[in-house]
C-alpha atoms as a PDB file:
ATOM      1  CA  UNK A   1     -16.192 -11.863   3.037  1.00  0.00           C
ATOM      2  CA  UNK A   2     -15.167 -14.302   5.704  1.00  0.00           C
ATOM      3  CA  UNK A   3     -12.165 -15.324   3.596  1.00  0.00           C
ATOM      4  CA  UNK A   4     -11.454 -12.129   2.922  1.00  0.00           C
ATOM      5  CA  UNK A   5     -10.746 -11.108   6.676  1.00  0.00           C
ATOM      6  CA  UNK A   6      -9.647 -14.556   7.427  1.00  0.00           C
ATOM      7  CA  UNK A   7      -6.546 -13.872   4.405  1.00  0.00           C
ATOM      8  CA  UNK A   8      -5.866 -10.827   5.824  1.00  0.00           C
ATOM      9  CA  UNK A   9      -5.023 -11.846   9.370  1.00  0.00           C
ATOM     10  CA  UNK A  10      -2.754 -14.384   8.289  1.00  0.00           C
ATOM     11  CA  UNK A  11      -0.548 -12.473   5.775  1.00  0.00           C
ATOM     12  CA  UNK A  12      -0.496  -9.090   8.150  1.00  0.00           C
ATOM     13  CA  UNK A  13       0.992 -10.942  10.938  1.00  0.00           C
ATOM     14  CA  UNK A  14       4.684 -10.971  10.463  1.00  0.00           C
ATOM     15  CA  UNK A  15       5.928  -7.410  11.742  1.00  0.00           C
ATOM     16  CA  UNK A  16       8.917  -7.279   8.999  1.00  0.00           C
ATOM     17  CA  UNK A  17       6.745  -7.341   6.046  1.00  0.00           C
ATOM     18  CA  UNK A  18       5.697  -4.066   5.394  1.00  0.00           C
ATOM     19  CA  UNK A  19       4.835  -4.457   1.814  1.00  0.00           C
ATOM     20  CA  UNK A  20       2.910  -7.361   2.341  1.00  0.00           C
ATOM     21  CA  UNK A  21       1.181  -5.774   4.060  1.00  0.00           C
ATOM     22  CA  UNK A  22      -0.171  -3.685   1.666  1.00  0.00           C
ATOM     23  CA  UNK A  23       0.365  -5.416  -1.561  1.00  0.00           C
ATOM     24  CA  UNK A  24      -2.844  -7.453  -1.954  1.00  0.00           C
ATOM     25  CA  UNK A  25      -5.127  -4.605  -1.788  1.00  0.00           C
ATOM     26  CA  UNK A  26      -3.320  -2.358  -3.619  1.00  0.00           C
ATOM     27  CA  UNK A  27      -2.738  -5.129  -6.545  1.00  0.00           C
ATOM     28  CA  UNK A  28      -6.223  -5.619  -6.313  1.00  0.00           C
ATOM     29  CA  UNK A  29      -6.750  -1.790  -6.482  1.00  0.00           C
ATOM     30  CA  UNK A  30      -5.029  -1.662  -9.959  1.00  0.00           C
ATOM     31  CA  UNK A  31      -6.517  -4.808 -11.061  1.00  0.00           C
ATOM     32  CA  UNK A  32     -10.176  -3.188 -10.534  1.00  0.00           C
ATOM     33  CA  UNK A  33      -9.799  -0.157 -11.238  1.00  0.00           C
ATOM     34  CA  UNK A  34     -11.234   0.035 -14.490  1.00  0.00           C
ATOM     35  CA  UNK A  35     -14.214  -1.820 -14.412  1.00  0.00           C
ATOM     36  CA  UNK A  36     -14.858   0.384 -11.549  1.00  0.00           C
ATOM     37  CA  UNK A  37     -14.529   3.509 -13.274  1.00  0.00           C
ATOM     38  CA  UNK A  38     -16.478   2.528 -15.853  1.00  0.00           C
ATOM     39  CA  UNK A  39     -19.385   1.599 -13.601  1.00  0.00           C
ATOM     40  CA  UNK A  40     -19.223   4.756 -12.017  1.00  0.00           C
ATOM     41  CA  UNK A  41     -20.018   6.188 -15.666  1.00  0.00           C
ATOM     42  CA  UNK A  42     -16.246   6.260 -17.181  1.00  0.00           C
ATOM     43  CA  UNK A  43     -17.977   5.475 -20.662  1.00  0.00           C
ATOM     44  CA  UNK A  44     -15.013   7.177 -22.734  1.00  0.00           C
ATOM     45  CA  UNK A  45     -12.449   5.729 -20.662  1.00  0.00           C
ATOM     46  CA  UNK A  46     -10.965   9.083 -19.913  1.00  0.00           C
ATOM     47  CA  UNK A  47     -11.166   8.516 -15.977  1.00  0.00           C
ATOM     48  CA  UNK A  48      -8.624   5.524 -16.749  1.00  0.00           C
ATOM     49  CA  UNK A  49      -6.205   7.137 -19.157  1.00  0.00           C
ATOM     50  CA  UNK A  50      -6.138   9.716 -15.813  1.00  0.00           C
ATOM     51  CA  UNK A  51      -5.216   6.871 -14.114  1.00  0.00           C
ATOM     52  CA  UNK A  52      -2.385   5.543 -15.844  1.00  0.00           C
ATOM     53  CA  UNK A  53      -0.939   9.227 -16.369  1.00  0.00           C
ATOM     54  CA  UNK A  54      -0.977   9.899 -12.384  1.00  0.00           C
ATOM     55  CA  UNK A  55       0.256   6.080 -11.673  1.00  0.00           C
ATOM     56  CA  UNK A  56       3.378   6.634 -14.184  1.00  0.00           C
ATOM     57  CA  UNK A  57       3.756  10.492 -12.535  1.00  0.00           C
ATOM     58  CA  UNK A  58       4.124  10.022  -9.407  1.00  0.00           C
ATOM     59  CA  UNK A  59       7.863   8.674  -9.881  1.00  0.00           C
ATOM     60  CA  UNK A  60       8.656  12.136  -9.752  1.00  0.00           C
ATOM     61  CA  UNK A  61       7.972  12.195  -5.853  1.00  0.00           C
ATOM     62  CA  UNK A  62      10.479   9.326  -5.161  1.00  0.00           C
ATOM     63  CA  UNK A  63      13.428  11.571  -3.908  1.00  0.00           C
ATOM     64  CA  UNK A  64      10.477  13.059  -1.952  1.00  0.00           C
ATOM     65  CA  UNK A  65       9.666  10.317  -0.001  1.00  0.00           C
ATOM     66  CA  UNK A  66      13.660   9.533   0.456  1.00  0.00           C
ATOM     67  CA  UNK A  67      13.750  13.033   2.084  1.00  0.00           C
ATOM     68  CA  UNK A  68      10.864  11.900   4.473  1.00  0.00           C
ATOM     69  CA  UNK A  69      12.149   8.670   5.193  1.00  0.00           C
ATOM     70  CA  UNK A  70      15.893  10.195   6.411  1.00  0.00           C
ATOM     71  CA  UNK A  71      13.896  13.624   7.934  1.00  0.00           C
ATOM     72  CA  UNK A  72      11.507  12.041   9.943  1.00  0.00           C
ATOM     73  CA  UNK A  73      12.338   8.365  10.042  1.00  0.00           C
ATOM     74  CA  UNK A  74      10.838   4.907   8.497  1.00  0.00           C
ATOM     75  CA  UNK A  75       7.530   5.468  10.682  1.00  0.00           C
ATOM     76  CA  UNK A  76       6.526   8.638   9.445  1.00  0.00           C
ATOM     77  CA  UNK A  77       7.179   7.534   5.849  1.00  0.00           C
ATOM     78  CA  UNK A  78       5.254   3.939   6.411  1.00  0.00           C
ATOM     79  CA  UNK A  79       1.999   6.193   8.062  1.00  0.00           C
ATOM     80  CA  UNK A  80       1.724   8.074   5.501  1.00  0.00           C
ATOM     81  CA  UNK A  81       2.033   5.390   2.649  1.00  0.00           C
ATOM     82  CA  UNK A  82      -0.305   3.654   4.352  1.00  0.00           C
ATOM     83  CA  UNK A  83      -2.622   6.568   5.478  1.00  0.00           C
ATOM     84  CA  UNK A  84      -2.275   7.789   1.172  1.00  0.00           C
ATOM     85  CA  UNK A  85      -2.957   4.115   0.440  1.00  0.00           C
ATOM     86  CA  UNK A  86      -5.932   2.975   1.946  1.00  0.00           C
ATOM     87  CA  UNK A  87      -7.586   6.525   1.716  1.00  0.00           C
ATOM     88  CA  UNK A  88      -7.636   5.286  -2.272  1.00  0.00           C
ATOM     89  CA  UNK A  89      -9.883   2.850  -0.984  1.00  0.00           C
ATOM     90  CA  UNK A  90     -12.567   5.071   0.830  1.00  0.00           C
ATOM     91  CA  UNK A  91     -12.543   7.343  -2.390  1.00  0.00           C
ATOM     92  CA  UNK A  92     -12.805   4.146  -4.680  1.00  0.00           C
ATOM     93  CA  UNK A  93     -16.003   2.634  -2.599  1.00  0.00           C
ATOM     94  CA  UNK A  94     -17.795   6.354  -2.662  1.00  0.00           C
ATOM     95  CA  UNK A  95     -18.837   5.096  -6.159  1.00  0.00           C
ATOM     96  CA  UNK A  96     -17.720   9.490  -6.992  1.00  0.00           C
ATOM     97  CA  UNK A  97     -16.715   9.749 -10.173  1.00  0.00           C
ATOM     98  CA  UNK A  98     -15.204  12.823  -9.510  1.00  0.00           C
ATOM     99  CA  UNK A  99     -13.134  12.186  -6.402  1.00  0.00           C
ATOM    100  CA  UNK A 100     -11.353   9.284  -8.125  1.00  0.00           C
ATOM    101  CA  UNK A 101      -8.995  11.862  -8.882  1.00  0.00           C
ATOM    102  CA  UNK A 102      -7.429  12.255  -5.778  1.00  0.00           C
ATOM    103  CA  UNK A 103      -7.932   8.760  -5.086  1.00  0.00           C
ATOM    104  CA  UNK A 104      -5.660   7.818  -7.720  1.00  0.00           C
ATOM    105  CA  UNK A 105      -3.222  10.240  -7.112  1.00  0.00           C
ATOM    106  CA  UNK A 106      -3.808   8.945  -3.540  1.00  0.00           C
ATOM    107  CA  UNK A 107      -2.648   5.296  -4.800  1.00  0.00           C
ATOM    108  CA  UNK A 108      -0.110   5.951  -6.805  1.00  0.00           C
ATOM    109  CA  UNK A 109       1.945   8.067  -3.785  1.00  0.00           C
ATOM    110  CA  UNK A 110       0.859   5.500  -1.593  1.00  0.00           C
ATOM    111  CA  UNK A 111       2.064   2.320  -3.216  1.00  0.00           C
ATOM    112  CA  UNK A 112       5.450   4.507  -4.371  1.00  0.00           C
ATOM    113  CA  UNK A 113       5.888   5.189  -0.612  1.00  0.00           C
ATOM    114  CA  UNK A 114       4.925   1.270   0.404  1.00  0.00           C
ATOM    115  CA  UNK A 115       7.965  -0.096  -2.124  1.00  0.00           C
ATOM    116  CA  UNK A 116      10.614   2.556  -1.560  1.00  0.00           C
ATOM    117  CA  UNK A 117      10.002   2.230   2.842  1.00  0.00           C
ATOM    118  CA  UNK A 118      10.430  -1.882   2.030  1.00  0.00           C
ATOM    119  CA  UNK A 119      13.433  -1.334   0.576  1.00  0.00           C
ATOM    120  CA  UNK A 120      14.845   1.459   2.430  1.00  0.00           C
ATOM    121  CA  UNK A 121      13.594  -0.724   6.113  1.00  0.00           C
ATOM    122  CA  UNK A 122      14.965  -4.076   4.596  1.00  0.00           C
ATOM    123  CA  UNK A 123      18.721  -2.508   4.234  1.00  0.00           C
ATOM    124  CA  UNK A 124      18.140  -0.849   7.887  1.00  0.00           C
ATOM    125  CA  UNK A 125      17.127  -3.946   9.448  1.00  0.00           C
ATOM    126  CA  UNK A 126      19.147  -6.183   8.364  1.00  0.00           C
ATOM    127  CA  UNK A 127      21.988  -4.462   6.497  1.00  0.00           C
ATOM    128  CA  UNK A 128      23.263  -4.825   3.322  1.00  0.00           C
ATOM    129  CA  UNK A 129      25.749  -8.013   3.327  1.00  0.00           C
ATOM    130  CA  UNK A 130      22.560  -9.739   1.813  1.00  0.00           C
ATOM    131  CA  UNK A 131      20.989  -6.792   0.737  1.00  0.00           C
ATOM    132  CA  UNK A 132      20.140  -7.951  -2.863  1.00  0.00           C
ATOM    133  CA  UNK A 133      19.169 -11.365  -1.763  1.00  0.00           C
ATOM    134  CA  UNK A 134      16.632 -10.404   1.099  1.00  0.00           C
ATOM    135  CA  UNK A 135      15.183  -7.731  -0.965  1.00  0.00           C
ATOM    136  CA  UNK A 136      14.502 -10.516  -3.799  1.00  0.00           C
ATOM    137  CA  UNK A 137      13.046 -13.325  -1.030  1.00  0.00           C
ATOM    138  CA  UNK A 138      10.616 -10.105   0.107  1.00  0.00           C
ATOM    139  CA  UNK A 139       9.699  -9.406  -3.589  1.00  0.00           C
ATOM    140  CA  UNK A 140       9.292 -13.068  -4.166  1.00  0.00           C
ATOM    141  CA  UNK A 141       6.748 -13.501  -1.033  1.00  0.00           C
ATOM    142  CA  UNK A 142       4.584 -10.485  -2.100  1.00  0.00           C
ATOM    143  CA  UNK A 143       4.222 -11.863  -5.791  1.00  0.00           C
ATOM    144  CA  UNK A 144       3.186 -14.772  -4.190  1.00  0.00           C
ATOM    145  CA  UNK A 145       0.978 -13.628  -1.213  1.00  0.00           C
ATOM    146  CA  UNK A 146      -0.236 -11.363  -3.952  1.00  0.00           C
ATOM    147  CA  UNK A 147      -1.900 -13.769  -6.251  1.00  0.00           C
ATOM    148  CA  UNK A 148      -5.001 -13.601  -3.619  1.00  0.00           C
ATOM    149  CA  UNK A 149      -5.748 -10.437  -5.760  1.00  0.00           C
ATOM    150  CA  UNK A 150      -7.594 -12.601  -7.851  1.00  0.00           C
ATOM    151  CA  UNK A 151     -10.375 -14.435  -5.683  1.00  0.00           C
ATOM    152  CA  UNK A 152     -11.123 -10.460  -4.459  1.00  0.00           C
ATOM    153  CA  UNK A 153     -11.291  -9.043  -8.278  1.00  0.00           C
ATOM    154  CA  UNK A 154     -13.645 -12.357  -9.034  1.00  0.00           C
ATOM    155  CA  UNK A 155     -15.824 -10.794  -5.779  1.00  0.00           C
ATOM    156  CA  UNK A 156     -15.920  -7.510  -7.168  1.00  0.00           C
ATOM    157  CA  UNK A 157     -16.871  -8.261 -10.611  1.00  0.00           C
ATOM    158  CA  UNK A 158     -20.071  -9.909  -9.108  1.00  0.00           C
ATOM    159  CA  UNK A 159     -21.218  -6.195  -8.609  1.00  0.00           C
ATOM    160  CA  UNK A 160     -21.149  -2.497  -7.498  1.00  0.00           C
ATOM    161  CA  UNK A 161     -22.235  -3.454  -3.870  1.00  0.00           C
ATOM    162  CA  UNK A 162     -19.424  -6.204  -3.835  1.00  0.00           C
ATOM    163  CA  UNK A 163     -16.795  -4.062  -5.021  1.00  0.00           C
ATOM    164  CA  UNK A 164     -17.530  -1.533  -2.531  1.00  0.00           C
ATOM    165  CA  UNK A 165     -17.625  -4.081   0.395  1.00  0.00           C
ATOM    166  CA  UNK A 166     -13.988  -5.335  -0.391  1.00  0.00           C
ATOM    167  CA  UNK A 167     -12.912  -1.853  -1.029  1.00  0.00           C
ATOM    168  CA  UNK A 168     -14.058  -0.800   2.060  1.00  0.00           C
ATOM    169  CA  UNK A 169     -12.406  -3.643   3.690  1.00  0.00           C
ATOM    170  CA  UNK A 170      -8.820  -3.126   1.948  1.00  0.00           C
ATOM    171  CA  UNK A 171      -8.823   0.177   3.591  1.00  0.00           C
ATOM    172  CA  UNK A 172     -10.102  -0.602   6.547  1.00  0.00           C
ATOM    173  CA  UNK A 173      -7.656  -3.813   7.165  1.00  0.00           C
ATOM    174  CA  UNK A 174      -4.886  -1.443   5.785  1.00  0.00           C
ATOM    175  CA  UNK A 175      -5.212   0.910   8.392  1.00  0.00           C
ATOM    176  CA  UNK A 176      -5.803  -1.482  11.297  1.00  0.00           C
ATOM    177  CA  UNK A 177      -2.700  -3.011  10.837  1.00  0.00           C
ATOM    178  CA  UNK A 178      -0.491  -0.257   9.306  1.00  0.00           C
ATOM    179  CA  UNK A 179      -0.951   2.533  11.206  1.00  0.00           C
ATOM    180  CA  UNK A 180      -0.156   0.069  14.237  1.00  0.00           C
ATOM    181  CA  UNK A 181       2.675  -1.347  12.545  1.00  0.00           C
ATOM    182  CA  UNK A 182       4.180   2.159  11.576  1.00  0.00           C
ATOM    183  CA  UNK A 183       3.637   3.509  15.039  1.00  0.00           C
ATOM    184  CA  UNK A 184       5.757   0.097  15.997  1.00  0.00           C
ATOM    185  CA  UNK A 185       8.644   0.920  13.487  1.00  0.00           C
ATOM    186  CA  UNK A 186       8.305   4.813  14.753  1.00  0.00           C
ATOM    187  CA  UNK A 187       9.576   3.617  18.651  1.00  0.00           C
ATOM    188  CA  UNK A 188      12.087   0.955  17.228  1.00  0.00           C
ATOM    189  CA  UNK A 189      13.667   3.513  15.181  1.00  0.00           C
ATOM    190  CA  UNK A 190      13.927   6.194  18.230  1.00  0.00           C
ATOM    191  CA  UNK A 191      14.939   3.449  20.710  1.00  0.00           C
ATOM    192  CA  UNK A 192      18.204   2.459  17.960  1.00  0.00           C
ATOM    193  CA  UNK A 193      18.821   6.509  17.695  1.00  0.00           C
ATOM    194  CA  UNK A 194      18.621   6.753  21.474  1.00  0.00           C
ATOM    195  CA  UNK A 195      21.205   3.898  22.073  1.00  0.00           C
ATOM    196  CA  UNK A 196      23.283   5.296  19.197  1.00  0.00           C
ATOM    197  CA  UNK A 197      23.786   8.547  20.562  1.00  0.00           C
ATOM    198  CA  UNK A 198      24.603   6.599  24.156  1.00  0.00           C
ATOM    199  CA  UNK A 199      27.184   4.989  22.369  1.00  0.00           C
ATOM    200  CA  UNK A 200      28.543   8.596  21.181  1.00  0.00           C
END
């Protein structure tokens, strides 16, 4: 567990990367998911088709979280992915069969919000001379930042007490440092409306 928190400190530091912020949990998240289920008593594997029918449907809620994003600004949009996302986690360490329903749903807004705020914050930050190639460096880093999915899924297969342990500590470490972070990207993003209507 040491490593665990140790991992987590260094690749949450960086105030820019959003999605890594996020993305080892919630790779791990889909990685476990069905070996958790099935402890929980998912024998006919119906708890996992679920899954994959809520993960694919959520698409649907894309222009959704567009609308949020321009309505209320990157913060808002970034809370509430995160706040979606790491309540997944909570749900998932219950060890309730039955409230892994909204927990998936839970995920699968979450991590939609997490990837359409990166990209939507990477073109606000930085503009979108180098749009494609910034966007591609941030994708790169979180495939590779992501690959410590796999010492955490090797954890959680030991057992049902490990599993829960590291799920209660992705969505624990996910709301320690995003809800911070999006509360950050909330006052930058009122402080650049505030100068732009100065310059009006």
């Amino acid at each position: 567990l040491c490593f665990i928190c140790m991992f987590f400190f260094l690749c949450y530091t960086h105030p820019h990367q959003t999605k890594q912020r996020c993305i080892v949990p919630l790779q791990y998240y889909v990685g476990t998911i069905g070996f958790q289920l099935e402890r929980m008593g998912d024998d006919s594997g119906n708890y996992t088709l679920l899954f994959s029918i809520l993960y694919a449907s959520v698409a649907v809620l894309a222009p959704f979280g567009g609308y949020l994003a321009d309505r209320f600004g990157l913060g808002v949009s970034q809370g509430l992915a995160t706040s979606l996302s790491a309540s997944s986690f909570y749900f998932l360490a219950s060890g309730d069969l039955t409230l892994q329903i909204p927990g998936m749903a839970f995920y699968g807004i979450g991590r939609l919000l997490v990837y359409g705020m990166y990209f939507a914050n990477v073109g606000k930050r930085f503009g979108y001379t180098n749009y494609g190639m910034l966007a591609g460096l941030g994708l790169l880093l979180s495939a590779i930042v992501s690959l410590a999915q796999y010492p955490l899924i090797a954890l959680a297969v030991r057992g049902k007490q490990e599993a829960r342990y590291i799920n209660l500590i992705c969505g624990s470490v996910i709301l320690l440092v995003g809800i911070p972070y999006s509360f950050w990207l909330g006052m930058i993003e009122k402080k650049e409306q505030l100068h732009g209507n100065a310059a009006t």
